[in-house]
Structure formats: structure tokens, C-alpha cells
N, C-alpha and C. Protein backbone atom coordinates (compact mmCIF):
# COMPACT_ATOMS: atom_id res chain seq x y z
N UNK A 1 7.34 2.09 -2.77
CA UNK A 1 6.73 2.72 -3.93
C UNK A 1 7.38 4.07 -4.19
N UNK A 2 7.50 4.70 -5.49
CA UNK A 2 7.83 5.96 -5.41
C UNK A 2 6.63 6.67 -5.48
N UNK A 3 6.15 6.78 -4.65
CA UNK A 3 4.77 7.79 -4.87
C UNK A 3 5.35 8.83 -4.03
N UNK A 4 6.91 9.22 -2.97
CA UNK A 4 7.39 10.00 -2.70
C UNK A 4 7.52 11.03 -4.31
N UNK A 5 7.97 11.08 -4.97
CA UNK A 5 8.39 11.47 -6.19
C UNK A 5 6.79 12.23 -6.79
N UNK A 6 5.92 10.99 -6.62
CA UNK A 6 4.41 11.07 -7.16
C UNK A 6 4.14 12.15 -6.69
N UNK A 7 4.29 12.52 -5.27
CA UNK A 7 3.37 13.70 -4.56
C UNK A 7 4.45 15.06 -4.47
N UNK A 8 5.85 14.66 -5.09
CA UNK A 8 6.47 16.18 -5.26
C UNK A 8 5.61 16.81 -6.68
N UNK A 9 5.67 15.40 -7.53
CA UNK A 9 5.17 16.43 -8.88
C UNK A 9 4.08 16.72 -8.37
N UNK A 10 3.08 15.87 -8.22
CA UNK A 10 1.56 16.96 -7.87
C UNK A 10 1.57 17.66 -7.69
N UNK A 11 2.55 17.94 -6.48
CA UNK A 11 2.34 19.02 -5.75
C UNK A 11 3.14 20.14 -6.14
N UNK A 12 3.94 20.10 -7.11
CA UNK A 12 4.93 21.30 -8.10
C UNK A 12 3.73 22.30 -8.31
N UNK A 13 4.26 23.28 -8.26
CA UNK A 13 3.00 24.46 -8.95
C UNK A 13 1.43 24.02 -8.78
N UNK A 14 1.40 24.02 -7.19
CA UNK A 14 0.10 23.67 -6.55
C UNK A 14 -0.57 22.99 -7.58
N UNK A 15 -0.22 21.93 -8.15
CA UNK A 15 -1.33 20.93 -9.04
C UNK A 15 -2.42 20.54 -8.35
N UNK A 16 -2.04 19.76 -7.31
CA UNK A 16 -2.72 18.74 -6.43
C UNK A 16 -2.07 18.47 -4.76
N UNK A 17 -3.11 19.06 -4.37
CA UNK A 17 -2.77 19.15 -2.80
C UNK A 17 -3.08 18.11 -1.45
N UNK A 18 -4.48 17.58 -1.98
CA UNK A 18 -5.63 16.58 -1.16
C UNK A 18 -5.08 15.29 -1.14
N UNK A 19 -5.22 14.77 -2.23
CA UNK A 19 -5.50 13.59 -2.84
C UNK A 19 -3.99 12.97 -2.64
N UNK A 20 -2.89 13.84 -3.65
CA UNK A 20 -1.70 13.12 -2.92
C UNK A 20 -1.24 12.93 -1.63
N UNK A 21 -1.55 14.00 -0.81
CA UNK A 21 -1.38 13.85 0.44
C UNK A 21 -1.71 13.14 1.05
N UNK A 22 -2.98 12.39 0.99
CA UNK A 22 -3.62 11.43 1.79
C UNK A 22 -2.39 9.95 1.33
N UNK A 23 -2.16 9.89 -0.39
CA UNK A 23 -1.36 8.88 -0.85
C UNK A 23 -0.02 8.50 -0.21
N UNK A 24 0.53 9.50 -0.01
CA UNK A 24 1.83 9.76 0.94
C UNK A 24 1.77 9.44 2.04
N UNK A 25 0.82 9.46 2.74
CA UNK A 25 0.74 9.44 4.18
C UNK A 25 0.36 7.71 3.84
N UNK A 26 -0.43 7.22 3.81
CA UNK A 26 -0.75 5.61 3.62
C UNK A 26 0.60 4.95 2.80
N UNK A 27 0.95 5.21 1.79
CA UNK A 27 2.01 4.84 1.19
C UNK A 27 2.90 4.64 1.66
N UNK A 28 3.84 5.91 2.56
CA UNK A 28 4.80 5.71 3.53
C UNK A 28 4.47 4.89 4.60
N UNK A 29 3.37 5.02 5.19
CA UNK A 29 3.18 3.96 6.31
C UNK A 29 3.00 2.55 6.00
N UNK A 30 3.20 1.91 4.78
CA UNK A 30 3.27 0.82 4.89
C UNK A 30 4.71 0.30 5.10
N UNK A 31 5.99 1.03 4.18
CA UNK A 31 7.04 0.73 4.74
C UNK A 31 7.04 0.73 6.48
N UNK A 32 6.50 1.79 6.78
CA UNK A 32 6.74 1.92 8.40
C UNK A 32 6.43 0.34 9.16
N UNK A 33 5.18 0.29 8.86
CA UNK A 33 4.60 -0.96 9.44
C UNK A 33 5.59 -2.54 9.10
N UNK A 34 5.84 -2.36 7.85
CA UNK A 34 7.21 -3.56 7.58
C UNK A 34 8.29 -3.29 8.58
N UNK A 35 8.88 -2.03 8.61
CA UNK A 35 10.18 -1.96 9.20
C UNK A 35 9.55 -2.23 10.88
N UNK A 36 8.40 -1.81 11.12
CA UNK A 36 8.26 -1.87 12.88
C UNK A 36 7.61 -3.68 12.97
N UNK A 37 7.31 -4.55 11.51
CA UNK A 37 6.85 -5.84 11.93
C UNK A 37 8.51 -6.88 12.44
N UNK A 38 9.18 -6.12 11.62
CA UNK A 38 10.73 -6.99 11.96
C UNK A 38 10.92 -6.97 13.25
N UNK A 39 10.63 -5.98 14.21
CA UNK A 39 11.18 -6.27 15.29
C UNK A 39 9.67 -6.56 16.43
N UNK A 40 8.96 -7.21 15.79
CA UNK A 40 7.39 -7.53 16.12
C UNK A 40 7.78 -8.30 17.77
N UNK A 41 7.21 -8.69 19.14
CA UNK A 41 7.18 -9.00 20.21
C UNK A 41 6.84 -10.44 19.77
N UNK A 42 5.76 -10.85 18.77
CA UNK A 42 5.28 -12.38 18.94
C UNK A 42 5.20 -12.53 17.32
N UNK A 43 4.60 -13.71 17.18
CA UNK A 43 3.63 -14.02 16.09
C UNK A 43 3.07 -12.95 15.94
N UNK A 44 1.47 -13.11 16.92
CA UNK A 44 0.86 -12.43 16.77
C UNK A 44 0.62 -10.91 16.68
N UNK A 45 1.86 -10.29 17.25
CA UNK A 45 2.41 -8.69 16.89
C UNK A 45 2.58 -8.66 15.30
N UNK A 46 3.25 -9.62 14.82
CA UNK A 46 3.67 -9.82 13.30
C UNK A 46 2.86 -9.55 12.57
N UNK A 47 1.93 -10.22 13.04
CA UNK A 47 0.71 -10.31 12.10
C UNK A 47 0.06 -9.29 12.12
N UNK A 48 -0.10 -8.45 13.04
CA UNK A 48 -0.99 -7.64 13.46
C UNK A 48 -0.28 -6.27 12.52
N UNK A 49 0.96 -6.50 12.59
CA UNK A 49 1.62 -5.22 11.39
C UNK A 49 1.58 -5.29 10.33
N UNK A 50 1.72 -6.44 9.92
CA UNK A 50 1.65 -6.85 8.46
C UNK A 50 -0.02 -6.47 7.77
N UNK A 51 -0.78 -6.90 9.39
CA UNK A 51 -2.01 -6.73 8.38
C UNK A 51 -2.48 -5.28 8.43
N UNK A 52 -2.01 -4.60 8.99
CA UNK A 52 -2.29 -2.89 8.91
C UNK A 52 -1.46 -2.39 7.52
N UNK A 53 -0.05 -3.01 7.67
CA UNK A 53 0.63 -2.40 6.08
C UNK A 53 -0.78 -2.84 5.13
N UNK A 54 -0.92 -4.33 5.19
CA UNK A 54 -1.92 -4.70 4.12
C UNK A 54 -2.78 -3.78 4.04
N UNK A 55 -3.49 -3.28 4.86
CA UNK A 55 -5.01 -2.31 4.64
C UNK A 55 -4.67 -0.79 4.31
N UNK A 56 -3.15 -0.78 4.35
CA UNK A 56 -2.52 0.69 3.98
C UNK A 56 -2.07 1.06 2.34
N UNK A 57 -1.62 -0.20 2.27
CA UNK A 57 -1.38 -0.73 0.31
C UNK A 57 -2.76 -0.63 -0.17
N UNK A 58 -3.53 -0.89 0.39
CA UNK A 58 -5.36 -1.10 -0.43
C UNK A 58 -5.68 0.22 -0.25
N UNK A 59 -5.67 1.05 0.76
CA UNK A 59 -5.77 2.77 0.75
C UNK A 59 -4.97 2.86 -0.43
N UNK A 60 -4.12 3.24 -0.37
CA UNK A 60 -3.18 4.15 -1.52
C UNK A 60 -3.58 3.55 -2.91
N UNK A 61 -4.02 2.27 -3.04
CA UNK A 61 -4.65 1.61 -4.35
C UNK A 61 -5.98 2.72 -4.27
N UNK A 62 -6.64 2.68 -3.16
CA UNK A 62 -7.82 3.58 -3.46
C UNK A 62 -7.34 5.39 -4.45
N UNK A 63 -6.50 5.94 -3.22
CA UNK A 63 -5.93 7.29 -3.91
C UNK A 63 -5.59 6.92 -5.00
N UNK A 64 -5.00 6.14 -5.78
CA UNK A 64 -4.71 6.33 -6.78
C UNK A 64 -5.96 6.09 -7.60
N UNK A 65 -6.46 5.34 -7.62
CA UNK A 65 -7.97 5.68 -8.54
C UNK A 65 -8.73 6.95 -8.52
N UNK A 66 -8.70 7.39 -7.34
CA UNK A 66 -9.14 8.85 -6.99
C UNK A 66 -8.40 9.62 -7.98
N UNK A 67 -6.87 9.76 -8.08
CA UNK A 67 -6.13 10.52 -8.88
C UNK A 67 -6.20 10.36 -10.08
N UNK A 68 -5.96 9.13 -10.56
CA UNK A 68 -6.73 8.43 -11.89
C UNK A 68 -7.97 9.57 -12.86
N UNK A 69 -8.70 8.89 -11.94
CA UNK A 69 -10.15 9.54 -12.14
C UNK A 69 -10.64 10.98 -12.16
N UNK A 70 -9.42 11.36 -12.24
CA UNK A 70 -10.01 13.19 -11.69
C UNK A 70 -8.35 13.72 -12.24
N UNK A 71 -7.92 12.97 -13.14
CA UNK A 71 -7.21 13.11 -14.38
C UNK A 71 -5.81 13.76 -13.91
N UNK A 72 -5.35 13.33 -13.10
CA UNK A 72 -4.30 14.10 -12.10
C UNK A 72 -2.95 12.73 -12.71
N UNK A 73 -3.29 11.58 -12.98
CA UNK A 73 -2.55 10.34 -13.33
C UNK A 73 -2.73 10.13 -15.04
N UNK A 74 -2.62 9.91 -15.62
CA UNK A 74 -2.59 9.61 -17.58
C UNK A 74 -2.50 8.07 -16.67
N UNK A 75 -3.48 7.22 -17.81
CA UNK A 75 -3.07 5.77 -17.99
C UNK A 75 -2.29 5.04 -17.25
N UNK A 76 -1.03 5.44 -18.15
CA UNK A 76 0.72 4.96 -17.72
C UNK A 76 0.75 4.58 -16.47
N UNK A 77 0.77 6.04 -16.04
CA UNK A 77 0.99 6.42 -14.82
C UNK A 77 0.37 5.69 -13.81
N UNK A 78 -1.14 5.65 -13.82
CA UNK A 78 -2.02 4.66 -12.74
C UNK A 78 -1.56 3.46 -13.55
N UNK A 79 -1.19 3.09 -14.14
CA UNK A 79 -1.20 1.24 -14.64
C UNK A 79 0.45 1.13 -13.77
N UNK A 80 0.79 1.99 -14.27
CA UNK A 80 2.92 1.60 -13.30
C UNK A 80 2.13 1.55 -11.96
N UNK A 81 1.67 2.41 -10.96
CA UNK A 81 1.63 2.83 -9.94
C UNK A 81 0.75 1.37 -8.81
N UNK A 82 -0.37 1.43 -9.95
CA UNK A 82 -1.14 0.12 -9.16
C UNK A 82 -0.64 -1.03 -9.27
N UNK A 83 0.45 -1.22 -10.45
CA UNK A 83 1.04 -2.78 -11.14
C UNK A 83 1.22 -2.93 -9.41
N UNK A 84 2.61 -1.77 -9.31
CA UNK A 84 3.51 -2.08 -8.02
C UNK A 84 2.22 -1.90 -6.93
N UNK A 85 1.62 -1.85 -6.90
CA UNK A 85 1.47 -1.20 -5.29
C UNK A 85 0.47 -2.68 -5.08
N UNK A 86 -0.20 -3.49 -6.07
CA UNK A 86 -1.15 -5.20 -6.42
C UNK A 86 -0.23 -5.76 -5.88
N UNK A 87 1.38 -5.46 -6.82
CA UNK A 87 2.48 -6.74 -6.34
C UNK A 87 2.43 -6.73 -4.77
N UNK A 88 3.31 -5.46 -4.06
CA UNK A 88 3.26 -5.48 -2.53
C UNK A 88 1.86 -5.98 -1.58
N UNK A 89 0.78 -5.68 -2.21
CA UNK A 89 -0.51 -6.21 -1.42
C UNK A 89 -0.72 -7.94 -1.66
N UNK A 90 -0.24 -8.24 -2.80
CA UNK A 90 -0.04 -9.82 -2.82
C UNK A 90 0.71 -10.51 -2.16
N UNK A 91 2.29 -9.85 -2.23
CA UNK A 91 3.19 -10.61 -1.04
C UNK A 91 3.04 -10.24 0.49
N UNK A 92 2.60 -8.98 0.95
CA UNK A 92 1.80 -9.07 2.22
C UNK A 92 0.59 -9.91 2.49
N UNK A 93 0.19 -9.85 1.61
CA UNK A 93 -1.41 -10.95 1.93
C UNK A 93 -0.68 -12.29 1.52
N UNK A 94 0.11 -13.04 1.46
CA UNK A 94 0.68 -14.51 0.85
C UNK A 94 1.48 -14.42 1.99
N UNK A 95 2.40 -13.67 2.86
CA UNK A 95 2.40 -13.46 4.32
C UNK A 95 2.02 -13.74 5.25
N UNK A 96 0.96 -13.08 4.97
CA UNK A 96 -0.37 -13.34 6.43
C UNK A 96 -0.84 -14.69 6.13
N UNK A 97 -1.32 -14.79 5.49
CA UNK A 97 -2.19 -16.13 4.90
C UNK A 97 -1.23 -17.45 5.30
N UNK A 98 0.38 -17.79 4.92
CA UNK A 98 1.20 -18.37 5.18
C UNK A 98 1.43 -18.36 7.30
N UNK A 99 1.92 -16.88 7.36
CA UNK A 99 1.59 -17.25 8.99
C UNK A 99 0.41 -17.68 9.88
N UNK A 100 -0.62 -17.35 9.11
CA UNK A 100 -2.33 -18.29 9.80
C UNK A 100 -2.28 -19.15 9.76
N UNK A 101 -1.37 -19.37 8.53
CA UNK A 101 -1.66 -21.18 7.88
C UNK A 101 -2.78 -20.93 7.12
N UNK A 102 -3.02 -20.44 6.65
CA UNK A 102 -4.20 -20.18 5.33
C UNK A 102 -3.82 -20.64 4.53
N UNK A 103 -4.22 -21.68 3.53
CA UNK A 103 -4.27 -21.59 2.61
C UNK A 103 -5.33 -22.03 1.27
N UNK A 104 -5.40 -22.06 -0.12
CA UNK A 104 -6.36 -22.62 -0.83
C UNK A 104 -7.28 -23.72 -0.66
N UNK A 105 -6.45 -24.75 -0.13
CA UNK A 105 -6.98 -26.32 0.30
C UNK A 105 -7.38 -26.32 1.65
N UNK A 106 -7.00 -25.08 2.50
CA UNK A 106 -7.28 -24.75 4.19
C UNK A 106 -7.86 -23.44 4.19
N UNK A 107 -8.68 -23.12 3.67
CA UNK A 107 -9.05 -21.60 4.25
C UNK A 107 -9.73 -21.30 5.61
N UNK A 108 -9.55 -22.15 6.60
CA UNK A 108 -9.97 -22.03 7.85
C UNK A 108 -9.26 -23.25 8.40
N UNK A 109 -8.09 -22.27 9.41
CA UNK A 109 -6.71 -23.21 10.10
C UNK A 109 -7.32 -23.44 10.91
């Protein structure tokens, strides 16, 4: 995501100090959690990263409504920001779901 970029402007001429910060910190850690699932010990290590990125993409979906809402984001801005950040929480969760063996016709492997 570029929400690196997101939290320089906020944070240009002390706009916004809180709120992006928390975004940055969850945001970046989901790459982290991808790059540390590649070299995962098992399956079940895999999974176990993937599903922390997952719950880290749904944080930063949260901050950004926070930012949204308290007028720090215009429209645009939260509609670009969440498009991308839905897409990545869909192909992590179509991930997990695929390595459980989850699926529509199986929702309990």
C-alpha cells in the first residue's frame, strides 16, 4: 500500500500525528508478515502468518475510516485507499481459505 506516502503527508506540518501512525505501523506489518510467511517452517507456520497479515489489512481498513471520518482523508482518498487495501484482504483470505481447504461448497474441511 502506499500509505508510507499517506503518513508523510499527514504528518507534513503536524496535520495528523495518532491516527496515521497507528496506519503505518499495521500497514507495514502486513508486508512484513508476507515476506516472513515465504520462508514459513510448515503449513501451519504459513498459515499462521498469513492470518496475522490478514487481521493487520482489517486494522489499517479500520484507521482509515478513523481518518475518513475525522476529515483527515476527502472521499477519493479513502475510496483509492480501502479499494486497495479490500483487494489485499481478499487475496490473503482466498489464501488461507484455499490452504484449509475452505471453501463455498466446504466451509468446514
Amino acid at each position: 500500500m502506499n500509505t508510507v506516502k499517506l503518513y508523510q503527508h499527514l504528518t507534513s506540518d503536524k496535520k495528523e500525528q495518532i491516527l496515521s501512525k497507528q496506519l503505518l505501523r499495521c500497514s507495514t506489518s502486513v508486508g512484513a508478515m508476507i515476506r516472513e510467511a515465504e520462508y514459513a517452517e510448515s503449513k501451519a507456520d504459513f498459515i499462521h502468518k498469513m492470518s496475522v497479515a490478514q487481521k493487520e489489512i482489517n486494522e489499517s481498513l479500520y484507521w482509515l475510516e478513523l481518518l475518513f471520518k475525522t476529515k483527515y482523508l476527502v472521499i477519493i482518498e479513502f475510496q483509492n485507499y480501502t479499494n486497495e487495501a479490500t483487494e489485499i484482504l481478499k487475496i490473503i483470505t482466498s489464501i488461507i481459505k484455499k490452504l484449509k481447504g475452505i471453501s463455498k461448497t466446504n466451509p468446514n474441511p
